[in-house]
PDB file of N, CA and C in Angstrom:
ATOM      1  N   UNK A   1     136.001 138.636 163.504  1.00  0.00           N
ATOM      2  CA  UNK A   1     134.975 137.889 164.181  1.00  0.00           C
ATOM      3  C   UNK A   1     135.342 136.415 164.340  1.00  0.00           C
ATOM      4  N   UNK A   2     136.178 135.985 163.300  1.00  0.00           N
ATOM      5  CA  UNK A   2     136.538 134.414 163.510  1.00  0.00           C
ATOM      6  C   UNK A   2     136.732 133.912 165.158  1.00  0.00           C
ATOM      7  N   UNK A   3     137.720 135.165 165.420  1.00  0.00           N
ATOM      8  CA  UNK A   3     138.070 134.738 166.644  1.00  0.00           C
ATOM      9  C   UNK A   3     137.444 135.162 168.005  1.00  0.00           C
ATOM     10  N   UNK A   4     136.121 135.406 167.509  1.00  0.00           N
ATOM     11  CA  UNK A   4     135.472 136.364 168.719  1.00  0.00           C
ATOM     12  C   UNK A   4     134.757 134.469 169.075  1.00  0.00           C
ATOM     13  N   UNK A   5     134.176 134.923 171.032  1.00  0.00           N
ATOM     14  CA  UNK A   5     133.557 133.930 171.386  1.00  0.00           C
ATOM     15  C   UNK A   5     131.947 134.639 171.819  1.00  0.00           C
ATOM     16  N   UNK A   6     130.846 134.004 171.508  1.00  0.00           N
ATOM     17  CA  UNK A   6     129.974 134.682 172.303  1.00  0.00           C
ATOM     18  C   UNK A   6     129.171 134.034 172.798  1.00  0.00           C
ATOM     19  N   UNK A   7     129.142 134.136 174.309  1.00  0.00           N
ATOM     20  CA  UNK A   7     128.851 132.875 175.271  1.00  0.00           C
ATOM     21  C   UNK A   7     127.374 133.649 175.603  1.00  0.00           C
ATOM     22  N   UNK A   8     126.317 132.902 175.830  1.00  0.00           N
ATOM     23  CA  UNK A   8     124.942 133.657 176.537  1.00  0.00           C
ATOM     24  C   UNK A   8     124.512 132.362 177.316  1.00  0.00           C
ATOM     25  N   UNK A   9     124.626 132.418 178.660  1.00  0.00           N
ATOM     26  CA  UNK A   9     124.092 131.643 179.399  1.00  0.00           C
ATOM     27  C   UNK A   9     122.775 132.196 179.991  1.00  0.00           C
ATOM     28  N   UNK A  10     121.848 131.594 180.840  1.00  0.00           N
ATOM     29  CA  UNK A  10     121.540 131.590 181.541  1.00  0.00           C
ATOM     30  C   UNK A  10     120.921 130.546 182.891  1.00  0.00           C
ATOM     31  N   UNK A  11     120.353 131.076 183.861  1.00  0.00           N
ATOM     32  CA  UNK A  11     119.980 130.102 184.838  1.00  0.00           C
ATOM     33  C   UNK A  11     119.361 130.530 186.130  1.00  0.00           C
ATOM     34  N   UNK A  12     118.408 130.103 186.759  1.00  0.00           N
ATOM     35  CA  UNK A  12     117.535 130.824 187.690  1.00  0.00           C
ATOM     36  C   UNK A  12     118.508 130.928 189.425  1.00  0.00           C
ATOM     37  N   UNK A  13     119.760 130.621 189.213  1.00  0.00           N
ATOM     38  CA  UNK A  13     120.655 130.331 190.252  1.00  0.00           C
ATOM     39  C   UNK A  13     119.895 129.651 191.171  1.00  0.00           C
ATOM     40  N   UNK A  14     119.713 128.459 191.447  1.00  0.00           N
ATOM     41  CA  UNK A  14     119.219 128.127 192.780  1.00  0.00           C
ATOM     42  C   UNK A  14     120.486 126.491 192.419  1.00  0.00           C
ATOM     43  N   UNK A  15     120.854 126.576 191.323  1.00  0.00           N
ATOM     44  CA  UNK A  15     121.557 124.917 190.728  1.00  0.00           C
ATOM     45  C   UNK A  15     122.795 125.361 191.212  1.00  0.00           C
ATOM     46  N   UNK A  16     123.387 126.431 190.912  1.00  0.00           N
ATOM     47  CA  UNK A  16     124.773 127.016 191.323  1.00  0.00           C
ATOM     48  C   UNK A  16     125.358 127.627 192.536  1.00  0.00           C
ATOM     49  N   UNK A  17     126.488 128.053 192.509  1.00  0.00           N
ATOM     50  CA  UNK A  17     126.983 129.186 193.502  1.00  0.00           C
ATOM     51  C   UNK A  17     127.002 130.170 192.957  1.00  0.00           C
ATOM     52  N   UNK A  18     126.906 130.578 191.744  1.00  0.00           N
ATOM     53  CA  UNK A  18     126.941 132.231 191.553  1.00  0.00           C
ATOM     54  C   UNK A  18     127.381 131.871 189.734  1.00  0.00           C
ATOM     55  N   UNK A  19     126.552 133.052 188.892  1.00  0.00           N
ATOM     56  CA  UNK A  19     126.948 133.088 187.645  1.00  0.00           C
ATOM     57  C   UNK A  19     128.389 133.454 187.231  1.00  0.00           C
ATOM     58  N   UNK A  20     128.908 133.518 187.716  1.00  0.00           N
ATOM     59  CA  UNK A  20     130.689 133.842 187.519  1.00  0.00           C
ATOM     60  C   UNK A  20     130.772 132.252 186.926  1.00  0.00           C
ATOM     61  N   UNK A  21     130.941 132.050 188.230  1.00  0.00           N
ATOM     62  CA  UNK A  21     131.391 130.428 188.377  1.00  0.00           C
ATOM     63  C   UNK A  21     130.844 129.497 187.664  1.00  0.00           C
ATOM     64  N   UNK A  22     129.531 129.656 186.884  1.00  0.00           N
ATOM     65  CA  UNK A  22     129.335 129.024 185.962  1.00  0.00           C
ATOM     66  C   UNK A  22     129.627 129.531 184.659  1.00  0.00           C
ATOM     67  N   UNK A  23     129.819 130.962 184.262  1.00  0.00           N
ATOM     68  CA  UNK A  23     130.535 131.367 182.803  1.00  0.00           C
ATOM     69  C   UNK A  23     132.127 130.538 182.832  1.00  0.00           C
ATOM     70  N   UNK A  24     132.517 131.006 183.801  1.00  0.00           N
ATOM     71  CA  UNK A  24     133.894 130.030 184.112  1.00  0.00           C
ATOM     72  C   UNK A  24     133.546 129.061 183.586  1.00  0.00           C
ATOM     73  N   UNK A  25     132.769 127.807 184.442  1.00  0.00           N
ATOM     74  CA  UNK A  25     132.967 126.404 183.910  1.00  0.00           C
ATOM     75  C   UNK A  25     132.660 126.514 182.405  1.00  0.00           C
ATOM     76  N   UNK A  26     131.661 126.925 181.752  1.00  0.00           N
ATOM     77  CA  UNK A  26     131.599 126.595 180.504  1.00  0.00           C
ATOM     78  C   UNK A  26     132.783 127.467 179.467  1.00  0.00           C
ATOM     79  N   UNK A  27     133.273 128.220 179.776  1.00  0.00           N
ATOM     80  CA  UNK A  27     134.610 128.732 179.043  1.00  0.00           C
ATOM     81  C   UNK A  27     135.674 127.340 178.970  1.00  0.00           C
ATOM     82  N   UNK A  28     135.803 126.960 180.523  1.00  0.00           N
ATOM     83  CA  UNK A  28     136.700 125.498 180.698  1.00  0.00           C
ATOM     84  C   UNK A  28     136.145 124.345 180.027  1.00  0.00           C
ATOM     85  N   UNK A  29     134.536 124.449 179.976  1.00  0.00           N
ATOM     86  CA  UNK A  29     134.117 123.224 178.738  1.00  0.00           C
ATOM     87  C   UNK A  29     134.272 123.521 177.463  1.00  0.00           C
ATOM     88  N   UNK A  30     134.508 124.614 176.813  1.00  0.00           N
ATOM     89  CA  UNK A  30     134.428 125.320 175.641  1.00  0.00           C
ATOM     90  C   UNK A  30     136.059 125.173 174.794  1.00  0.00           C
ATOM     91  N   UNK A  31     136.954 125.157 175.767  1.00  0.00           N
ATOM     92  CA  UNK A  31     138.473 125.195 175.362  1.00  0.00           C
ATOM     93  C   UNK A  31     139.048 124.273 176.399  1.00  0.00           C
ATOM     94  N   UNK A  32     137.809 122.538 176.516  1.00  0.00           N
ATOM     95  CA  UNK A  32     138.555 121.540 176.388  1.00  0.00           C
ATOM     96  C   UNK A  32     139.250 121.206 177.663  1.00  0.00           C
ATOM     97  N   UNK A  33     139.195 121.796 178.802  1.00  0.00           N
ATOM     98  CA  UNK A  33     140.024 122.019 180.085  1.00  0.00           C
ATOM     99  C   UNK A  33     139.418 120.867 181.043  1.00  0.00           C
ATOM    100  N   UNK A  34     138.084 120.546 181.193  1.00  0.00           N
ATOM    101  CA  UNK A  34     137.010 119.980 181.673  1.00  0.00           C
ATOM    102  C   UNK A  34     136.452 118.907 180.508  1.00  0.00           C
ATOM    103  N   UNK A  35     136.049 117.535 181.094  1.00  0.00           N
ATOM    104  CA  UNK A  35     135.320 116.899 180.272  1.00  0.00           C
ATOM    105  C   UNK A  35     133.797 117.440 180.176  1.00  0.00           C
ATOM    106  N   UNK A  36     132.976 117.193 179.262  1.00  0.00           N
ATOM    107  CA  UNK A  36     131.550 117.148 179.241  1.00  0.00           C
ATOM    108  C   UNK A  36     131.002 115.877 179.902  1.00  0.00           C
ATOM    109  N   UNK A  37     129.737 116.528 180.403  1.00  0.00           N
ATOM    110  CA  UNK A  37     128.933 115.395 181.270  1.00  0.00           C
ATOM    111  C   UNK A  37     128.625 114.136 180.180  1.00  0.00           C
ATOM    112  N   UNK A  38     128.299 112.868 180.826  1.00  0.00           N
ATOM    113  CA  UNK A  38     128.521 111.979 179.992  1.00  0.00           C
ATOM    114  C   UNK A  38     127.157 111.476 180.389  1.00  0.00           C
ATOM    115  N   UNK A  39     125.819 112.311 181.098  1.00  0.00           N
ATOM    116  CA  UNK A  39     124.564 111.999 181.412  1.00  0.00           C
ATOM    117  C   UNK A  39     124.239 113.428 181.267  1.00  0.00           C
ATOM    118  N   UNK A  40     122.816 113.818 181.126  1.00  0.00           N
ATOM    119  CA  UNK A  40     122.445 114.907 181.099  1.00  0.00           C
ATOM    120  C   UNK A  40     121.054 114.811 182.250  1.00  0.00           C
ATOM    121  N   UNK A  41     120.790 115.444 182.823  1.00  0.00           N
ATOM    122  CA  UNK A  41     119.372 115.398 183.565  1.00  0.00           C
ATOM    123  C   UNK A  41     119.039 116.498 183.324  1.00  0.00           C
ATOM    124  N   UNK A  42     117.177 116.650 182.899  1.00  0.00           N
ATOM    125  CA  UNK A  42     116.688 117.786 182.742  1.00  0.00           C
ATOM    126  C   UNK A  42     115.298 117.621 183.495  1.00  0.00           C
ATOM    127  N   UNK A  43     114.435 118.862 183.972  1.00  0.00           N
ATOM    128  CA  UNK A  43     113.473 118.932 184.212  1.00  0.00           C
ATOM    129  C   UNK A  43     112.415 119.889 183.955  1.00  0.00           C
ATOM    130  N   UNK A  44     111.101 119.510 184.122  1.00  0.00           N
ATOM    131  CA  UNK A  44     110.193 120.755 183.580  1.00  0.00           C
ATOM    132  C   UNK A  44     108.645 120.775 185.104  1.00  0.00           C
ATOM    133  N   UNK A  45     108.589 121.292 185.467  1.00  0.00           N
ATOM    134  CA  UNK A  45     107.879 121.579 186.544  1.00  0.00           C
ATOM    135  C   UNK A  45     107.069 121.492 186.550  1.00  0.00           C
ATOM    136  N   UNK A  46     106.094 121.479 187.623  1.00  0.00           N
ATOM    137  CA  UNK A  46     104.017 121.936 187.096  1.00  0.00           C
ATOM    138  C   UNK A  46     104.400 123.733 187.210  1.00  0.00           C
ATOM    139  N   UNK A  47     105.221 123.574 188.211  1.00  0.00           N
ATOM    140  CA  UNK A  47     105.455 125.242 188.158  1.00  0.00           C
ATOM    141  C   UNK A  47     105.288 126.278 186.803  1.00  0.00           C
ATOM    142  N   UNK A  48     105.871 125.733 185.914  1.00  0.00           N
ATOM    143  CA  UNK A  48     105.742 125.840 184.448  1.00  0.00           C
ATOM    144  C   UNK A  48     104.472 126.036 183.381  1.00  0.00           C
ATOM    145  N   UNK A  49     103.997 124.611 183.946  1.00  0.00           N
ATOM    146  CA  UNK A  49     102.780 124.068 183.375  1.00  0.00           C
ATOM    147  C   UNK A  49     101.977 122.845 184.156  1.00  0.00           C
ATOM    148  N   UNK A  50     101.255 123.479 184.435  1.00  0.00           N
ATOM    149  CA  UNK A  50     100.106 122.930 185.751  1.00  0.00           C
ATOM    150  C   UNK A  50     100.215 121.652 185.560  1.00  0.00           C
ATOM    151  N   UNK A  51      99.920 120.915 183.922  1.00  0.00           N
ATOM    152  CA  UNK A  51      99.148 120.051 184.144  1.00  0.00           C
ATOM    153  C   UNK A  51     100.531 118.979 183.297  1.00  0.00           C
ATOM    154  N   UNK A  52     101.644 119.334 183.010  1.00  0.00           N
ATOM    155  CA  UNK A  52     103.050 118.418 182.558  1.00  0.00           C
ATOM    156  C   UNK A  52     104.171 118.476 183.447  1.00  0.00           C
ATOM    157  N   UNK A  53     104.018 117.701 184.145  1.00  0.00           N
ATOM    158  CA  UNK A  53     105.946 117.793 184.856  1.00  0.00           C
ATOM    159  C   UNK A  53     106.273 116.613 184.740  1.00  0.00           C
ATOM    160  N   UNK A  54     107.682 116.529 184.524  1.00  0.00           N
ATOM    161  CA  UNK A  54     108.530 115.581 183.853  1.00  0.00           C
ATOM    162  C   UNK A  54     110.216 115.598 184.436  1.00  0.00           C
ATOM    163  N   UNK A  55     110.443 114.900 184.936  1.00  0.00           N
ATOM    164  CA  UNK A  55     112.045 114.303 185.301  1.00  0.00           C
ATOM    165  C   UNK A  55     112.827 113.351 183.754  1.00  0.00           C
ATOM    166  N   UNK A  56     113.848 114.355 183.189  1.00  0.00           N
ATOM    167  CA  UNK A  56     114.406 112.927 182.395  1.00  0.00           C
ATOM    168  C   UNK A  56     116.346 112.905 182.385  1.00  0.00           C
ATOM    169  N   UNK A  57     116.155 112.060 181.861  1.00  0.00           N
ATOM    170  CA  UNK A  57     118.039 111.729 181.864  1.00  0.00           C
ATOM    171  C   UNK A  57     118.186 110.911 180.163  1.00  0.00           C
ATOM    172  N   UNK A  58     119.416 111.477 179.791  1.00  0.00           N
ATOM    173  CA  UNK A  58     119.880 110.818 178.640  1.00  0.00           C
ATOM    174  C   UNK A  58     121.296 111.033 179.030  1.00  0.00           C
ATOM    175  N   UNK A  59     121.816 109.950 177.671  1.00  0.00           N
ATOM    176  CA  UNK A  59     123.563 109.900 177.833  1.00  0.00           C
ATOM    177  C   UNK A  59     123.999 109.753 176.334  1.00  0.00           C
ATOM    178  N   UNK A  60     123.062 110.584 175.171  1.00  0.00           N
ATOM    179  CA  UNK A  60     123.035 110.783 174.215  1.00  0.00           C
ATOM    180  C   UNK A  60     122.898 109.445 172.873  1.00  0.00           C
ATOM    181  N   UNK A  61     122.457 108.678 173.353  1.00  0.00           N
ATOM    182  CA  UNK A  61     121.796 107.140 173.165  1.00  0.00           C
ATOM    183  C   UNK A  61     120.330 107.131 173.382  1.00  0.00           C
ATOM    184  N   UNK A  62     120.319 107.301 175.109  1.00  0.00           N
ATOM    185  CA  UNK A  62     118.978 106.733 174.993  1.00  0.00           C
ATOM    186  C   UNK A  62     118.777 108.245 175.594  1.00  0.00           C
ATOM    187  N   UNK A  63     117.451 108.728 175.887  1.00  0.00           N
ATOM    188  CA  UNK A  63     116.789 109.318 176.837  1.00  0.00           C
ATOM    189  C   UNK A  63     115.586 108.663 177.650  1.00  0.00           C
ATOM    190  N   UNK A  64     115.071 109.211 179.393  1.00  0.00           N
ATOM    191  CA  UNK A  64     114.283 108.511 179.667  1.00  0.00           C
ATOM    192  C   UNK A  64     113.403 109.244 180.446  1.00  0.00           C
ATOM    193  N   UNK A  65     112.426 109.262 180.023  1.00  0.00           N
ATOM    194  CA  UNK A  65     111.324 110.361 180.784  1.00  0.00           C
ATOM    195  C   UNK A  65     110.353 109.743 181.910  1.00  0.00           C
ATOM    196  N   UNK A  66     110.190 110.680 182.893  1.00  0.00           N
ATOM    197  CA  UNK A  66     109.161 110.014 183.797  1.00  0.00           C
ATOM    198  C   UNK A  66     108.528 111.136 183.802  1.00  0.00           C
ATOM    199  N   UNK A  67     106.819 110.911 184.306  1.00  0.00           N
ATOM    200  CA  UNK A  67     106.111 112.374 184.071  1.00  0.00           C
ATOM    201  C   UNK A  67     105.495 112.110 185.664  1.00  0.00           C
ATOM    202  N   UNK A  68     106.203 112.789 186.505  1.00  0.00           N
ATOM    203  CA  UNK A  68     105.770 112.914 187.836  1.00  0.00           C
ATOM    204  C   UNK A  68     104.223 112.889 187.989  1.00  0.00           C
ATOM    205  N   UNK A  69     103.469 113.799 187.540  1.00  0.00           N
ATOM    206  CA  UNK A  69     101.893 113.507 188.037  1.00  0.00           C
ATOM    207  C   UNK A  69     101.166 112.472 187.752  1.00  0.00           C
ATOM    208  N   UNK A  70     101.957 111.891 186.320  1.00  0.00           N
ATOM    209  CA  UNK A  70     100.979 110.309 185.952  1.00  0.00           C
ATOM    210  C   UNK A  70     101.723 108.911 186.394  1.00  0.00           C
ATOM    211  N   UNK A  71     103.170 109.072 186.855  1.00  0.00           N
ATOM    212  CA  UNK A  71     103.586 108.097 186.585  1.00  0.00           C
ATOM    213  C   UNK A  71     104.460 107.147 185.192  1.00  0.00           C
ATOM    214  N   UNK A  72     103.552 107.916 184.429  1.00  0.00           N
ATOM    215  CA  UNK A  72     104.216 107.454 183.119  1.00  0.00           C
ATOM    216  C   UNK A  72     105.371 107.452 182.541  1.00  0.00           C
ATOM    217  N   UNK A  73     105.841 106.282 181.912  1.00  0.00           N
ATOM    218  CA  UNK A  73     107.409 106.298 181.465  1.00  0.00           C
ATOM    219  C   UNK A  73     107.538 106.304 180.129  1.00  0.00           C
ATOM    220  N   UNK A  74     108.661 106.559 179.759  1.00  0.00           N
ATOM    221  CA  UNK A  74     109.133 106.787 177.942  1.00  0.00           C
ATOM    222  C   UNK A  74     110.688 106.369 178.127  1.00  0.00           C
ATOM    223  N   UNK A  75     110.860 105.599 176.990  1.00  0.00           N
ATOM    224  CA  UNK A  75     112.425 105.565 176.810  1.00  0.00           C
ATOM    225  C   UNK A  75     112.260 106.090 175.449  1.00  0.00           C
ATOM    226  N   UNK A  76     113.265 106.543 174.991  1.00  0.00           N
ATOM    227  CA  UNK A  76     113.744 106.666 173.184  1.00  0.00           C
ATOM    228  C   UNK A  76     115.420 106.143 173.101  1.00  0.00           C
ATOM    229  N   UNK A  77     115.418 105.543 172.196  1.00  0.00           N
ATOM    230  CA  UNK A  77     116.509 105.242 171.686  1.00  0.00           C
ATOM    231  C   UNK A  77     116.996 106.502 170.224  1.00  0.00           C
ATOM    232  N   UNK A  78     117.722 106.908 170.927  1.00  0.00           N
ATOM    233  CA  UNK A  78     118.305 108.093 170.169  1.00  0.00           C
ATOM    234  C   UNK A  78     118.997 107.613 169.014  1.00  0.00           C
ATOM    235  N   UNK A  79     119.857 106.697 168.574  1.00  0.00           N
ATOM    236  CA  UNK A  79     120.487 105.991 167.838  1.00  0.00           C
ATOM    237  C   UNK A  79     119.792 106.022 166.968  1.00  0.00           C
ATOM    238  N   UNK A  80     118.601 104.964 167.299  1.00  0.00           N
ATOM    239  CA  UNK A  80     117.683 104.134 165.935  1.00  0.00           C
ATOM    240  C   UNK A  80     116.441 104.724 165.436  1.00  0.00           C
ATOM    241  N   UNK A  81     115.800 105.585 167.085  1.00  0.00           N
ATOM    242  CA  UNK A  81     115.120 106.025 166.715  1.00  0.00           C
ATOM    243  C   UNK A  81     113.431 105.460 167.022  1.00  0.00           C
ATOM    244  N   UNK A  82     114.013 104.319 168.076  1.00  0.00           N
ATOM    245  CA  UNK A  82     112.769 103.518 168.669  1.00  0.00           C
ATOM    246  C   UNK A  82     112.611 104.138 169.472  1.00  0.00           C
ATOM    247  N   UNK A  83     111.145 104.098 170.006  1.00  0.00           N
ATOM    248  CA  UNK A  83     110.658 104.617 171.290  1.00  0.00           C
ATOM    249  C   UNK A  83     109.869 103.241 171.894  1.00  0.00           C
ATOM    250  N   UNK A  84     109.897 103.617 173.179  1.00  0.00           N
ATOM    251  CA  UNK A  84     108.996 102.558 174.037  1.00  0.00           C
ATOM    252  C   UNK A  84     108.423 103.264 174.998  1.00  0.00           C
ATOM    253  N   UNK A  85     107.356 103.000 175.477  1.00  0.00           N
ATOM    254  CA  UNK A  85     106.079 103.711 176.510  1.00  0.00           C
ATOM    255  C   UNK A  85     105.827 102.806 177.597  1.00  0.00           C
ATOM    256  N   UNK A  86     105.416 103.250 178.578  1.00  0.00           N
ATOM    257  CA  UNK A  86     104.899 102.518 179.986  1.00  0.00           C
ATOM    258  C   UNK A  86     103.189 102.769 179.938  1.00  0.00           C
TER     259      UNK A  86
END
């Protein structure tokens, strides 16, 4: 087993060209071939949850949230551990 890999992705394909091509890339992130992203962007929908949707980005320092229906902002400082609010 040491040497076994066991990869479980998933993803609603609409971000990609096809799940091949993304087991690929992360095998090539996995054994080092490819750098890792050096920003991350994530999102969460009303689609999800009616009444929270949220756009954010980090670069493993800070993260920064915006919550689409209110407007509202958040930073965190990942480091220290501060947060700040809008």
């Amino acid at each position: 087993m040491k040497n076994t890999l066991i990869l479980y992705t998933a993803d609603h394909g609409d971000m990609i060209d096809g799940r091949s091509k993304h087991v690929e890339k992360m095998l090539k992130l996995l054994e080092g071939k490819i750098p890792w992203r050096k920003i991350l962007d994530m999102e969460h929908s009303k689609i999800y949850e009616k009444e929270n949707a949220w756009v954010a980005l980090t670069d493993g320092r800070y993260k920064y949230v915006y919550f689409t229906l209110t407007g509202t902002k958040q930073l965190f400082n990942l480091k220290t551990g501060g947060n700040y609010y809008d």
